[in-house]
N, C-alpha and C. Protein backbone atom coordinates (compact mmCIF):
# COMPACT_ATOMS: atom_id res chain seq x y z
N UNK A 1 0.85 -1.17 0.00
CA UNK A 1 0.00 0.00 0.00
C UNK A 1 0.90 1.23 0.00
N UNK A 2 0.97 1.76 -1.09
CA UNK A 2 1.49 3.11 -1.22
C UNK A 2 1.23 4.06 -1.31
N UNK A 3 1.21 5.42 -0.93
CA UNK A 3 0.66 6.61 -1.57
C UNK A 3 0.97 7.41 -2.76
N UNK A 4 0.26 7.56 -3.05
CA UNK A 4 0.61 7.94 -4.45
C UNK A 4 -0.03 9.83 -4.28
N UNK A 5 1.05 10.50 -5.11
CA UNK A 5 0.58 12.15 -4.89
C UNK A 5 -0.72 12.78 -5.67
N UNK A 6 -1.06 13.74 -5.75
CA UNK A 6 -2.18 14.23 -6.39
C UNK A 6 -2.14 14.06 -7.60
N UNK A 7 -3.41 13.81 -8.48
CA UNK A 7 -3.11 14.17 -9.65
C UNK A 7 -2.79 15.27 -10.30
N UNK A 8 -2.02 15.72 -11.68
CA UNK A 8 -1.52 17.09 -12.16
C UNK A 8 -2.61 17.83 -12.15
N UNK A 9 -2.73 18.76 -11.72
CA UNK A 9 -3.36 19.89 -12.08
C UNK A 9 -3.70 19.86 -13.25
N UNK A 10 -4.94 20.57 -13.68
CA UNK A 10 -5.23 20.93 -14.87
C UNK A 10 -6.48 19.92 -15.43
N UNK A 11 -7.01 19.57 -16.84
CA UNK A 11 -8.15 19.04 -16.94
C UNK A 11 -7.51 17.96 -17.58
N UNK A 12 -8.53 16.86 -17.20
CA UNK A 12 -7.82 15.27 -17.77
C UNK A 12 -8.89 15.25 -18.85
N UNK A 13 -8.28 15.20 -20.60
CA UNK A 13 -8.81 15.18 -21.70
C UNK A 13 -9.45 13.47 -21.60
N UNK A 14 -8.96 12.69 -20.99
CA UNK A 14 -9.24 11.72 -21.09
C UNK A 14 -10.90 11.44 -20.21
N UNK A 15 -10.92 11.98 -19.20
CA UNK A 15 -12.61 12.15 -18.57
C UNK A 15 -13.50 12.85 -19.56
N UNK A 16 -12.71 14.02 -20.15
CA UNK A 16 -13.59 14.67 -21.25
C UNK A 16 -14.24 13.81 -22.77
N UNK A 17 -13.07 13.19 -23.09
CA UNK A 17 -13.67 12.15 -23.73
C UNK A 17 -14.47 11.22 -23.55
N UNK A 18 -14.78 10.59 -22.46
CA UNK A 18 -15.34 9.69 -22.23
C UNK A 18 -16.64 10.26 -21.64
N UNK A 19 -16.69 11.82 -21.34
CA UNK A 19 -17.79 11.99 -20.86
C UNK A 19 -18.65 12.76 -22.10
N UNK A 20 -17.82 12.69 -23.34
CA UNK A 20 -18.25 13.14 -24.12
C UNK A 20 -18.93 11.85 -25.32
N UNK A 21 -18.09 10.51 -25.23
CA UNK A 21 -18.58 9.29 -25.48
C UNK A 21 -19.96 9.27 -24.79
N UNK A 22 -20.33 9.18 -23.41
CA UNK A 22 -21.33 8.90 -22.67
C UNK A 22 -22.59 9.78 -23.27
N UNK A 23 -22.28 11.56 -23.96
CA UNK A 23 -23.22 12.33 -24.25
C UNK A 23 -23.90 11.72 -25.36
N UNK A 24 -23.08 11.07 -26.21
CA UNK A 24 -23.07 10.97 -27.54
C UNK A 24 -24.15 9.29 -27.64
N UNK A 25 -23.72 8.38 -26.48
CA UNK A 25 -24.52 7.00 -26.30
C UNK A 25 -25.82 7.33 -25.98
N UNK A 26 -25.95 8.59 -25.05
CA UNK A 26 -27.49 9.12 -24.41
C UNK A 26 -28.58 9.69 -25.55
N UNK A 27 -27.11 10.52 -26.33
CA UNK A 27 -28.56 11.03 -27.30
C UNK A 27 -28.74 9.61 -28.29
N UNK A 28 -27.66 9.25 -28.62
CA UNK A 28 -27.96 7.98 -29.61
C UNK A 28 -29.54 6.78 -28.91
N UNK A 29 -29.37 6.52 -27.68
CA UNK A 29 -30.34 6.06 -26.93
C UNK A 29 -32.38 6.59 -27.16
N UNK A 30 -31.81 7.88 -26.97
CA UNK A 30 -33.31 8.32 -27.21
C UNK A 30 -33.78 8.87 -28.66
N UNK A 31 -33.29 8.19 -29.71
CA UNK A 31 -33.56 8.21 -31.15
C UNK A 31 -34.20 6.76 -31.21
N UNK A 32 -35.20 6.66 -31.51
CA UNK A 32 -36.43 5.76 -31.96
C UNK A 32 -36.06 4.60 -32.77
N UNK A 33 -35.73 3.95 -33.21
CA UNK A 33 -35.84 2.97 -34.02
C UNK A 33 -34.82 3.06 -35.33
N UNK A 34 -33.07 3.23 -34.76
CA UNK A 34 -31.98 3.83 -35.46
C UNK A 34 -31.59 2.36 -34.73
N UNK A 35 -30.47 2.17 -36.09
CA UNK A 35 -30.21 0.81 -35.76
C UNK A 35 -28.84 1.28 -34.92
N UNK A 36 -28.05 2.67 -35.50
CA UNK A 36 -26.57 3.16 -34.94
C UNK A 36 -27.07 2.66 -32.94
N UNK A 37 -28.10 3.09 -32.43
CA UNK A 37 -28.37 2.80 -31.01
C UNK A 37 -28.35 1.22 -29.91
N UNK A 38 -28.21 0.40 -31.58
CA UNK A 38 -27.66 -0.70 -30.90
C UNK A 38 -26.68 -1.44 -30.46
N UNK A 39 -25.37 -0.43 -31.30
CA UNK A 39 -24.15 -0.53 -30.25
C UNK A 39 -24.18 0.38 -29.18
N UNK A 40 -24.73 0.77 -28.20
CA UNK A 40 -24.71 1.40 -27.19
C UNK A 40 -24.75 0.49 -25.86
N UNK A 41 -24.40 0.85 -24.74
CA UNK A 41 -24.30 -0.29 -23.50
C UNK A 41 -25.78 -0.68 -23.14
N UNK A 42 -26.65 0.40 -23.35
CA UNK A 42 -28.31 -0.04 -23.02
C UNK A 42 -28.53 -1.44 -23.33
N UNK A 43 -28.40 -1.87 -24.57
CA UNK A 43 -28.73 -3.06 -25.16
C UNK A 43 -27.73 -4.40 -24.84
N UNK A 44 -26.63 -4.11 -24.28
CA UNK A 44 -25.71 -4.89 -23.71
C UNK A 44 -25.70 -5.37 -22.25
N UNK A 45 -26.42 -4.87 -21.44
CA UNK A 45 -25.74 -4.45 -19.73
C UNK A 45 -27.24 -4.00 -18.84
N UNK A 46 -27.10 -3.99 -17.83
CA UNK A 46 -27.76 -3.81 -17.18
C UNK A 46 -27.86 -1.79 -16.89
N UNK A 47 -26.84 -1.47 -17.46
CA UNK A 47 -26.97 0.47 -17.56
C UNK A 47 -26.95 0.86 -18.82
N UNK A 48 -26.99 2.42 -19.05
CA UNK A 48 -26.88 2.36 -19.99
C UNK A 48 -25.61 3.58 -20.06
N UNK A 49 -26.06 4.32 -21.02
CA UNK A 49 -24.54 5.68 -20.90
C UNK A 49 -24.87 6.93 -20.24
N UNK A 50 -25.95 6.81 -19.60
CA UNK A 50 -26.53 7.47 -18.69
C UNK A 50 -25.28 7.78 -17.09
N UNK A 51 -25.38 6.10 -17.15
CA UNK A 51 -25.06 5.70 -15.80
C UNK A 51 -22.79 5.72 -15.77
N UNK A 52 -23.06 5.74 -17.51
CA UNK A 52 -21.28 5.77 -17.26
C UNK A 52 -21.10 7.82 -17.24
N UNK A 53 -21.90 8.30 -17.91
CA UNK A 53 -21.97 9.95 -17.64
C UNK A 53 -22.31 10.25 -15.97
N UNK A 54 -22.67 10.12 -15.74
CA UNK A 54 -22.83 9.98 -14.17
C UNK A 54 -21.77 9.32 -12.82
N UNK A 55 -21.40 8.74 -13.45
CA UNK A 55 -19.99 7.95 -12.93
C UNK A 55 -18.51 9.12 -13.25
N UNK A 56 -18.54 9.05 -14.48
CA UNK A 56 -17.41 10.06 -14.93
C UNK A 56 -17.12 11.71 -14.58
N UNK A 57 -19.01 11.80 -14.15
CA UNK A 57 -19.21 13.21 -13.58
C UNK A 57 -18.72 13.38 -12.05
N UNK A 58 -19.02 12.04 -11.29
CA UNK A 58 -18.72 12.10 -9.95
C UNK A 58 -17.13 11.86 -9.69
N UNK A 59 -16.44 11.21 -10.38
CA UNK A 59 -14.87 11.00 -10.39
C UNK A 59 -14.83 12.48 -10.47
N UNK A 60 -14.81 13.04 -11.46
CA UNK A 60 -14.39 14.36 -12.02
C UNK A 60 -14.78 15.24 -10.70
N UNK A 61 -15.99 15.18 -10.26
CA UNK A 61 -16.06 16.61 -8.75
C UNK A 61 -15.48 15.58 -7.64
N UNK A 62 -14.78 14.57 -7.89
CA UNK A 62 -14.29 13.92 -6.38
C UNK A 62 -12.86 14.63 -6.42
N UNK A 63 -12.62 14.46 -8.27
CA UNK A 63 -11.23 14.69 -8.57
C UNK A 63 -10.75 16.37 -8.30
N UNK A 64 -11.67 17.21 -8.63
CA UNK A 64 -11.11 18.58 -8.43
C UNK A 64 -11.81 18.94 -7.02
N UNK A 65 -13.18 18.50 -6.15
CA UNK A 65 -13.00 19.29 -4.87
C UNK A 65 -12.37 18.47 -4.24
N UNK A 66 -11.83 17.25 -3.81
CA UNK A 66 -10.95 16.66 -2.86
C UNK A 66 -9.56 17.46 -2.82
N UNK A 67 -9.27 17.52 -4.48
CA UNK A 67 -7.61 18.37 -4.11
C UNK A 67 -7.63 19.84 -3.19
N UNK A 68 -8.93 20.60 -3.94
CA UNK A 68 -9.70 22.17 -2.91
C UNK A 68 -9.72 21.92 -1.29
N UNK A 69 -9.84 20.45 -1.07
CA UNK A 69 -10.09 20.46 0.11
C UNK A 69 -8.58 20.01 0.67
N UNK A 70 -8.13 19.54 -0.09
CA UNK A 70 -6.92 19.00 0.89
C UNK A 70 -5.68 20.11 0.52
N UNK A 71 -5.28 20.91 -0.24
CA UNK A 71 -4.80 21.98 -0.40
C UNK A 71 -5.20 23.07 0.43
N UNK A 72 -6.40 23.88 0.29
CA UNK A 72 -7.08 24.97 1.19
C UNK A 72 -7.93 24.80 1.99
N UNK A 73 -8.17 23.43 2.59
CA UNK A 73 -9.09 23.31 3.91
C UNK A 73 -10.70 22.97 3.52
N UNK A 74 -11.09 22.21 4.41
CA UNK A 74 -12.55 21.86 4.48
C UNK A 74 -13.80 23.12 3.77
N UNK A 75 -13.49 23.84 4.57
CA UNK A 75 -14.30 25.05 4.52
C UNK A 75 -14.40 25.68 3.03
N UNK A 76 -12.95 25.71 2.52
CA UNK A 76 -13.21 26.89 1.44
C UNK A 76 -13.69 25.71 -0.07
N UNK A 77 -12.85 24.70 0.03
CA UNK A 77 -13.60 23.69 -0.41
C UNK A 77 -15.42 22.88 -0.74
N UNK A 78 -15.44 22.80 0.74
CA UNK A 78 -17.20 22.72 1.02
C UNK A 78 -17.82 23.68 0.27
N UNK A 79 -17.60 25.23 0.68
CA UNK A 79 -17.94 25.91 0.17
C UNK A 79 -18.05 26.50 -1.11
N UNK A 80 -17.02 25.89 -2.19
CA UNK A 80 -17.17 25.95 -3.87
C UNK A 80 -18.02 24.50 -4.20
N UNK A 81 -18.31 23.54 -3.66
CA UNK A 81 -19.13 22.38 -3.39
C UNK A 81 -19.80 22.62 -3.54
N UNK A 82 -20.86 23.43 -2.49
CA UNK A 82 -22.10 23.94 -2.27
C UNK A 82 -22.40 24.67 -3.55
N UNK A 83 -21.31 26.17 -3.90
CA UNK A 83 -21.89 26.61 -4.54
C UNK A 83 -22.32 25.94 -6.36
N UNK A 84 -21.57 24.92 -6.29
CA UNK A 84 -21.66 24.17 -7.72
C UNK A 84 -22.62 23.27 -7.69
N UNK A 85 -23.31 23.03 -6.41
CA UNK A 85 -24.45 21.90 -6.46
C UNK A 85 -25.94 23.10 -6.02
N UNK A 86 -25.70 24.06 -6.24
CA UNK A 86 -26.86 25.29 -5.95
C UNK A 86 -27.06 25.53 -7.47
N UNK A 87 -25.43 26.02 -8.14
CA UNK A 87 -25.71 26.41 -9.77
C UNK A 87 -26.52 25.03 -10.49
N UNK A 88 -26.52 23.99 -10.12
CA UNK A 88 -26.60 22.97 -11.18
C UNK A 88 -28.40 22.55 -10.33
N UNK A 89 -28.91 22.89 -9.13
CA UNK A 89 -29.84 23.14 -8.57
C UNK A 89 -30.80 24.08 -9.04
N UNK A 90 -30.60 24.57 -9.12
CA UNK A 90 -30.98 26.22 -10.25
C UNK A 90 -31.43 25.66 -11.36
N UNK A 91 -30.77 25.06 -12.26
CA UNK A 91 -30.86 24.69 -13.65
C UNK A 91 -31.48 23.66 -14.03
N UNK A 92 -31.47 22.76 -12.74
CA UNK A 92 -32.38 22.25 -12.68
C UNK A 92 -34.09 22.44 -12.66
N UNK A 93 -34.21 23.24 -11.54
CA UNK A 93 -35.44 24.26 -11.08
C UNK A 93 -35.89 24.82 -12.36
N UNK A 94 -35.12 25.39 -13.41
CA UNK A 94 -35.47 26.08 -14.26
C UNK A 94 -36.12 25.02 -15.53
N UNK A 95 -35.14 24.12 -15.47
CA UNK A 95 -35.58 23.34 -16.93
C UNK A 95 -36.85 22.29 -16.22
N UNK A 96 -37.05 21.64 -15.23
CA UNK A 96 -38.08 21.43 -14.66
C UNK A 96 -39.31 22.34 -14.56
N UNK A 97 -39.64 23.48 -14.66
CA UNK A 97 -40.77 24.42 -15.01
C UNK A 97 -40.98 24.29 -16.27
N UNK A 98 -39.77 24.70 -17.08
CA UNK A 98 -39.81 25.16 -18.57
C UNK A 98 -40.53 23.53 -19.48
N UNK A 99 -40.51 21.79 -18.44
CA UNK A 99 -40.33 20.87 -19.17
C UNK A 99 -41.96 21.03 -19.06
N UNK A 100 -42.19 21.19 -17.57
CA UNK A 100 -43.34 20.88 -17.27
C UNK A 100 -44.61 21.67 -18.27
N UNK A 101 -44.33 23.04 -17.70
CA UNK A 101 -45.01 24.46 -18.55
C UNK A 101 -45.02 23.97 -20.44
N UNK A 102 -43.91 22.87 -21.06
CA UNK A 102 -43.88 22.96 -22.35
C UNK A 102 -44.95 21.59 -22.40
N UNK A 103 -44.66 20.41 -22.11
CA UNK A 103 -45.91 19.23 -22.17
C UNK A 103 -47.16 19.64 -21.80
N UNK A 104 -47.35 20.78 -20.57
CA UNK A 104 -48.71 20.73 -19.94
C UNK A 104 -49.20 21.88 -21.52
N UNK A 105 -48.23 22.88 -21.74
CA UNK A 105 -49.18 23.24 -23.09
C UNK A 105 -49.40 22.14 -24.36
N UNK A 106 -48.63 22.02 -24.61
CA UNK A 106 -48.72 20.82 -25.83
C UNK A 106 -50.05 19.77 -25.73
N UNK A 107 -50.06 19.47 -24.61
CA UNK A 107 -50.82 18.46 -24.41
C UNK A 107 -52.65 19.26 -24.42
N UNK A 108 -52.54 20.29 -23.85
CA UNK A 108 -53.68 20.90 -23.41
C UNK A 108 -54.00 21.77 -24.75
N UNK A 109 -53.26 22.46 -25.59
CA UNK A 109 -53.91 22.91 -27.14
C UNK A 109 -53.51 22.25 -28.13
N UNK A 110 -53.46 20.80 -28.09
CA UNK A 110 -53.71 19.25 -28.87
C UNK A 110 -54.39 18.77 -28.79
N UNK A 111 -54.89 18.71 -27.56
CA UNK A 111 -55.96 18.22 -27.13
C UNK A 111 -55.55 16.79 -26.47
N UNK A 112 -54.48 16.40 -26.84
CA UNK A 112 -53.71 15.01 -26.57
C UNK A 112 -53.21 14.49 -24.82
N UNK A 113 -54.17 13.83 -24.52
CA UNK A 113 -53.79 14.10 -22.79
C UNK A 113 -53.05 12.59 -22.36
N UNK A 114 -52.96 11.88 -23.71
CA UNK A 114 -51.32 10.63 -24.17
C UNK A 114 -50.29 11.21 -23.43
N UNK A 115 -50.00 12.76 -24.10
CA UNK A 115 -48.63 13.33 -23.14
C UNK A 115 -48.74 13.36 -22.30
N UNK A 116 -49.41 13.68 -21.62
CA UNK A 116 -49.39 13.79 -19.88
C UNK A 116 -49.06 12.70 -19.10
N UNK A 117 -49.64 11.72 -20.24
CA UNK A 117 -49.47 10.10 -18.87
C UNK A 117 -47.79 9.42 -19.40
N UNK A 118 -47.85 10.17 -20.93
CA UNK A 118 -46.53 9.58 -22.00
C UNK A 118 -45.28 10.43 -20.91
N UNK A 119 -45.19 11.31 -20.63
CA UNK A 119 -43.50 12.21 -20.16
C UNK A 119 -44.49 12.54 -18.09
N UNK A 120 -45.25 11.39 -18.01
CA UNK A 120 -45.11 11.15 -16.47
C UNK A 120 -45.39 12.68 -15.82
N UNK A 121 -46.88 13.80 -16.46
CA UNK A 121 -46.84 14.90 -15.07
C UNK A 121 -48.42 14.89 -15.04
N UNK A 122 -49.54 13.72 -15.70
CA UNK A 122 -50.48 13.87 -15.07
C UNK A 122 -51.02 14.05 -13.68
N UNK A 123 -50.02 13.68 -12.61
CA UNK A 123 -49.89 13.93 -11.16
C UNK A 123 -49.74 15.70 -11.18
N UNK A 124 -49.16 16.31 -11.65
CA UNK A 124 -48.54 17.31 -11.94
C UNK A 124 -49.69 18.45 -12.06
N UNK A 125 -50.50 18.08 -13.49
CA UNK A 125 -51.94 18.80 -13.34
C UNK A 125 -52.68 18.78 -12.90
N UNK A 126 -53.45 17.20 -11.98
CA UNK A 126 -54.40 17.32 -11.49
C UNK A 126 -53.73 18.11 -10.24
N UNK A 127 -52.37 17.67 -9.48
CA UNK A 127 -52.81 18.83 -8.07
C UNK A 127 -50.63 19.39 -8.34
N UNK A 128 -51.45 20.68 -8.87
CA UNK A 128 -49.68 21.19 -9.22
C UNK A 128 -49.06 21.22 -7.81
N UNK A 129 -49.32 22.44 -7.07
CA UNK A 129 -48.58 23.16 -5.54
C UNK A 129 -48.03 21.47 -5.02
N UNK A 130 -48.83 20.51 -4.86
CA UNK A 130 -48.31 19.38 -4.20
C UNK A 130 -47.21 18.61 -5.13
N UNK A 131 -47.10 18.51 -6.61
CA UNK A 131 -46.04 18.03 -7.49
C UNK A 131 -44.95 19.10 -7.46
N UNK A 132 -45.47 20.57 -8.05
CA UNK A 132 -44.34 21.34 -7.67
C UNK A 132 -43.27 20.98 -6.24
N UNK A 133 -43.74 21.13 -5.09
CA UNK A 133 -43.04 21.13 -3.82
C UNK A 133 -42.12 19.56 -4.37
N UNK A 134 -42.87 18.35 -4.47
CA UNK A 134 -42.02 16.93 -4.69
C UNK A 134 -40.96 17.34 -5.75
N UNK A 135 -41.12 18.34 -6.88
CA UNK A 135 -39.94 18.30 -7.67
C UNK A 135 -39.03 19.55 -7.16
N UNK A 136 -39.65 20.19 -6.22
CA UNK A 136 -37.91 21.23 -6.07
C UNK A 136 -37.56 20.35 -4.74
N UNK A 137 -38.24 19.49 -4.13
CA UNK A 137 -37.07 18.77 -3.26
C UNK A 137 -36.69 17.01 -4.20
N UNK A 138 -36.81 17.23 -5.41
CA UNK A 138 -36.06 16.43 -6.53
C UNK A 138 -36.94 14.87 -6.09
N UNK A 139 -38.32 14.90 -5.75
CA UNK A 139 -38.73 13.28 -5.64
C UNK A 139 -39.54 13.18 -6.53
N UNK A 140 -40.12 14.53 -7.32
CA UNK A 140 -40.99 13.84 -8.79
C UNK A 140 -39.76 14.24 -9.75
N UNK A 141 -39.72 13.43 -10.61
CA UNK A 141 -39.23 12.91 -11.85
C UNK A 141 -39.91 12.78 -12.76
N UNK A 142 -40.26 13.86 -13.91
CA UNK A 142 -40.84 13.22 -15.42
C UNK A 142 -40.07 12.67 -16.02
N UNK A 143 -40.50 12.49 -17.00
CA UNK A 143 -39.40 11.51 -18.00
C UNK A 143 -38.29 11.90 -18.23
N UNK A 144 -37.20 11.41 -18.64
CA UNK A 144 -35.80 11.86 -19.24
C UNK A 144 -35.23 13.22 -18.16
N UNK A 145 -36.48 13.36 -16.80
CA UNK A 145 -35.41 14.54 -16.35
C UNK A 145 -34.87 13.73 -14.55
N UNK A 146 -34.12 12.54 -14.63
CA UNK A 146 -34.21 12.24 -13.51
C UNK A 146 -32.66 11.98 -13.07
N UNK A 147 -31.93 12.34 -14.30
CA UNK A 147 -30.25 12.22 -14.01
C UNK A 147 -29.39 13.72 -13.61
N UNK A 148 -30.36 15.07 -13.41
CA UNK A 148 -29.72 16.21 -12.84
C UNK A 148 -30.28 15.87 -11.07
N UNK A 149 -31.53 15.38 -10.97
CA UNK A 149 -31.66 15.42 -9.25
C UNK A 149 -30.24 14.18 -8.39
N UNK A 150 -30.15 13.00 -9.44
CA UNK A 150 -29.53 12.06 -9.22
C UNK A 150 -27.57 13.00 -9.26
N UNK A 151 -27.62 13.46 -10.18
CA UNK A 151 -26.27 14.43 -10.04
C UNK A 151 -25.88 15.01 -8.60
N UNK A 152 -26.73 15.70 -8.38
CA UNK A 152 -27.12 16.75 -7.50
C UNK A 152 -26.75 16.48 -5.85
N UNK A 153 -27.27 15.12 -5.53
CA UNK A 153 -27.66 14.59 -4.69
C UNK A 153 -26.19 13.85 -4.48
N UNK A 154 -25.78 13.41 -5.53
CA UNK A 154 -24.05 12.40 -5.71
C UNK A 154 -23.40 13.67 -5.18
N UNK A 155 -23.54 14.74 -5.85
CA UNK A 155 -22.03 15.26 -5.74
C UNK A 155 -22.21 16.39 -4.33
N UNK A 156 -23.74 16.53 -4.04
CA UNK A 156 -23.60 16.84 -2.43
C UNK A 156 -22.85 16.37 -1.32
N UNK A 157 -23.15 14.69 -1.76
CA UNK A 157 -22.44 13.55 -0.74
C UNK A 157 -21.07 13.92 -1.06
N UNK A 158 -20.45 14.15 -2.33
CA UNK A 158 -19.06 14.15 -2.05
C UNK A 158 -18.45 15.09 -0.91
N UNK A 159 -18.76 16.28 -0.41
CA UNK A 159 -18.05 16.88 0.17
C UNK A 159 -18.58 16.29 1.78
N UNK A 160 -20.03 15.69 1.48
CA UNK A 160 -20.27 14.64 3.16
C UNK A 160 -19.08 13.60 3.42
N UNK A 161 -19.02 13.07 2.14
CA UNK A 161 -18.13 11.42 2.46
C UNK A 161 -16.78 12.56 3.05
N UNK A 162 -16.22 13.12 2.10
CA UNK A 162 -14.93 13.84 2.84
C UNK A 162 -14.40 14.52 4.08
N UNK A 163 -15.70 14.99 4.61
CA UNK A 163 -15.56 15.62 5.61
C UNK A 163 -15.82 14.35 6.71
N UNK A 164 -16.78 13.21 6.34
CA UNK A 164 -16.89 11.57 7.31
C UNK A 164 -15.24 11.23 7.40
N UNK A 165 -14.53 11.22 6.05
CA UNK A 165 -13.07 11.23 5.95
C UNK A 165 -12.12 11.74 7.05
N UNK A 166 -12.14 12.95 6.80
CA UNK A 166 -11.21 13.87 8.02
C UNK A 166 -11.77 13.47 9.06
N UNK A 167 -12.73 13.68 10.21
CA UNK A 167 -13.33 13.90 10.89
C UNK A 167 -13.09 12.17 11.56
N UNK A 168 -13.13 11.22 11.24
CA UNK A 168 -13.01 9.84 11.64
C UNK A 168 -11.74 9.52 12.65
N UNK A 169 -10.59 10.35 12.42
CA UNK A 169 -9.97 10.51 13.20
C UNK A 169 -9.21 11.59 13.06
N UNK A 170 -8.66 12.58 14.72
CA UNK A 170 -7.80 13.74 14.58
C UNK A 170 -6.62 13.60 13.93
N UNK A 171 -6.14 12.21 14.39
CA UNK A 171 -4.74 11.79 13.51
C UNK A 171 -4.35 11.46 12.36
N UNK A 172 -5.55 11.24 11.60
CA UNK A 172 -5.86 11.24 10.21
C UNK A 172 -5.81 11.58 9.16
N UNK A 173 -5.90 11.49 7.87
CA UNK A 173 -6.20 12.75 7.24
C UNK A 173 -6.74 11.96 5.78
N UNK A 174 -7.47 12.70 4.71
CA UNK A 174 -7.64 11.85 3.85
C UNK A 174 -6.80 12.14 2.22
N UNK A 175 -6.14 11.06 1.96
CA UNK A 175 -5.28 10.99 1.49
C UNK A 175 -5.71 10.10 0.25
N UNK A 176 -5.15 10.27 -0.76
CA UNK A 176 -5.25 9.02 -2.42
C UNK A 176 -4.41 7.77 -2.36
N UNK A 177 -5.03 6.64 -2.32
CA UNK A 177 -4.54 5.53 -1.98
C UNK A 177 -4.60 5.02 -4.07
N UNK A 178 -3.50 4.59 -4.14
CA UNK A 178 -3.28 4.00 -5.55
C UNK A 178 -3.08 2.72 -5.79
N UNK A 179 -4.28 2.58 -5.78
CA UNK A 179 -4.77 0.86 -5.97
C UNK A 179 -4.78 0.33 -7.13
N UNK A 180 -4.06 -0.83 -7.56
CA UNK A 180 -4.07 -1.25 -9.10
C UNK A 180 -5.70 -1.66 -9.66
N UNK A 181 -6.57 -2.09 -8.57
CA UNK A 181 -7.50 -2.84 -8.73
C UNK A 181 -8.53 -1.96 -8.78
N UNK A 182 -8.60 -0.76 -8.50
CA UNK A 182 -9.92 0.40 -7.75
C UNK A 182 -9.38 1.92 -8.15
N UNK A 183 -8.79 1.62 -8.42
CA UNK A 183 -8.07 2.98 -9.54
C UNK A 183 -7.50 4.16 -8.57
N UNK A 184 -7.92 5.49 -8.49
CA UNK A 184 -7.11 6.37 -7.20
C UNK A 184 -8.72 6.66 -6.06
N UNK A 185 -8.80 6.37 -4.88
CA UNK A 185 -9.00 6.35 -4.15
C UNK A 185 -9.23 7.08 -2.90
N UNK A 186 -9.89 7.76 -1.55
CA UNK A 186 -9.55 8.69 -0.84
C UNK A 186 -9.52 7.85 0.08
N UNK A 187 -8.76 7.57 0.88
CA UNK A 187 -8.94 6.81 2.04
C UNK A 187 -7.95 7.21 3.14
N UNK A 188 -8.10 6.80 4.25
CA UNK A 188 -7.17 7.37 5.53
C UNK A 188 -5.87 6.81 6.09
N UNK A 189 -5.51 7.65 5.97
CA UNK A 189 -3.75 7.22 6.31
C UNK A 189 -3.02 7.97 7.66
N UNK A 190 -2.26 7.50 8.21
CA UNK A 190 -1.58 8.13 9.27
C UNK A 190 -0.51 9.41 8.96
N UNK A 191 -0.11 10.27 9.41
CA UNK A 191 0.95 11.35 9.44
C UNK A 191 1.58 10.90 10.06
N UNK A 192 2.41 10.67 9.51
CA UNK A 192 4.21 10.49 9.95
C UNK A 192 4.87 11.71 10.18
């Protein structure tokens, strides 16, 4: 068991790619009856590229606030945490109105009330104030919008798990363990 030092500074093209592979499997996914969508992991696996964009997203905020935190302290760290899971909170909030406000018209001067039960907000119209409140604390989900609350919620925990990290012991500290098997790691090590 060795320690191994931080990673370089700067942005790893290689997460970008792959999180740009993952964009590219998602939209390929929700195209209808394209044969290109059947090399995608959906049809292979139990996830789909949803779940590897989501994975690659949480490495990536483990990878740049862990170093914030272990360079300049809990606090100032936590605190660019917070504010990046408020911005992406927000945008959420926003495109959740804008999804809702765009099906509930569509559906209502179509006359077509398929959509409503098709993208999951007939709950939504019959009693809004009570669906509204479930989706700004992220427990209603319409269709296709259920991987920003799931974001949201991951990368909150990251700055929880870290601070469970430090805090586990005074003598402690949390450190990158470089495991051949589990790739780089935060786990607790002694000061020498």
């Amino acid at each position: 068991m060795n320690l191994a030092t931080l990673p370089a500074k700067g942005r790893d093209l290689r997460l970008d790619l792959f999180r740009g592979v993952a964009n590219w499997g998602i939209f390929l996914d929700h195209i209808r009856n394209n044969i290109v969508n059947w090399v995608t992991t959906r049809n292979y696996g139990f996830s789909d590229a949803a779940d590897l964009f989501i994975f690659i997203s949480g490495y990536t905020v483990a990878f740049v606030f862990a170093r914030m935190m272990l360079e300049r302290g809990f606090i100032i760290g936590a605190s660019r945490l917070l504010k990046r899971v408020w911005q992406i909170y927000v945008a959420h909030v926003f495109l959740f109105v804008l999804y809702l406000a765009e099906i509930g018209y569509v559906a209502q001067r179509y006359g077509n009330s398929g959509f409503t039960d098709d993208f999951n907000i007939r709950g939504f119209l019959e009693n809004p104030a009570h669906f509204l409140f479930e989706g700004l604390i992220l427990r209603f989900k319409p269709v296709n919008m259920d991987v920003l609350p799931l974001y949201i919620v991951c990368t909150f925990r990251v700055g929880r798990d870290f601070r469970r990290c430090l805090d586990a012991n005074r003598g402690q500290h949390c450190r990158y363990l470089d495991d051949d098997r589990a790739g780089v790691l935060p786990v607790l090590v002694e000061e020498r």
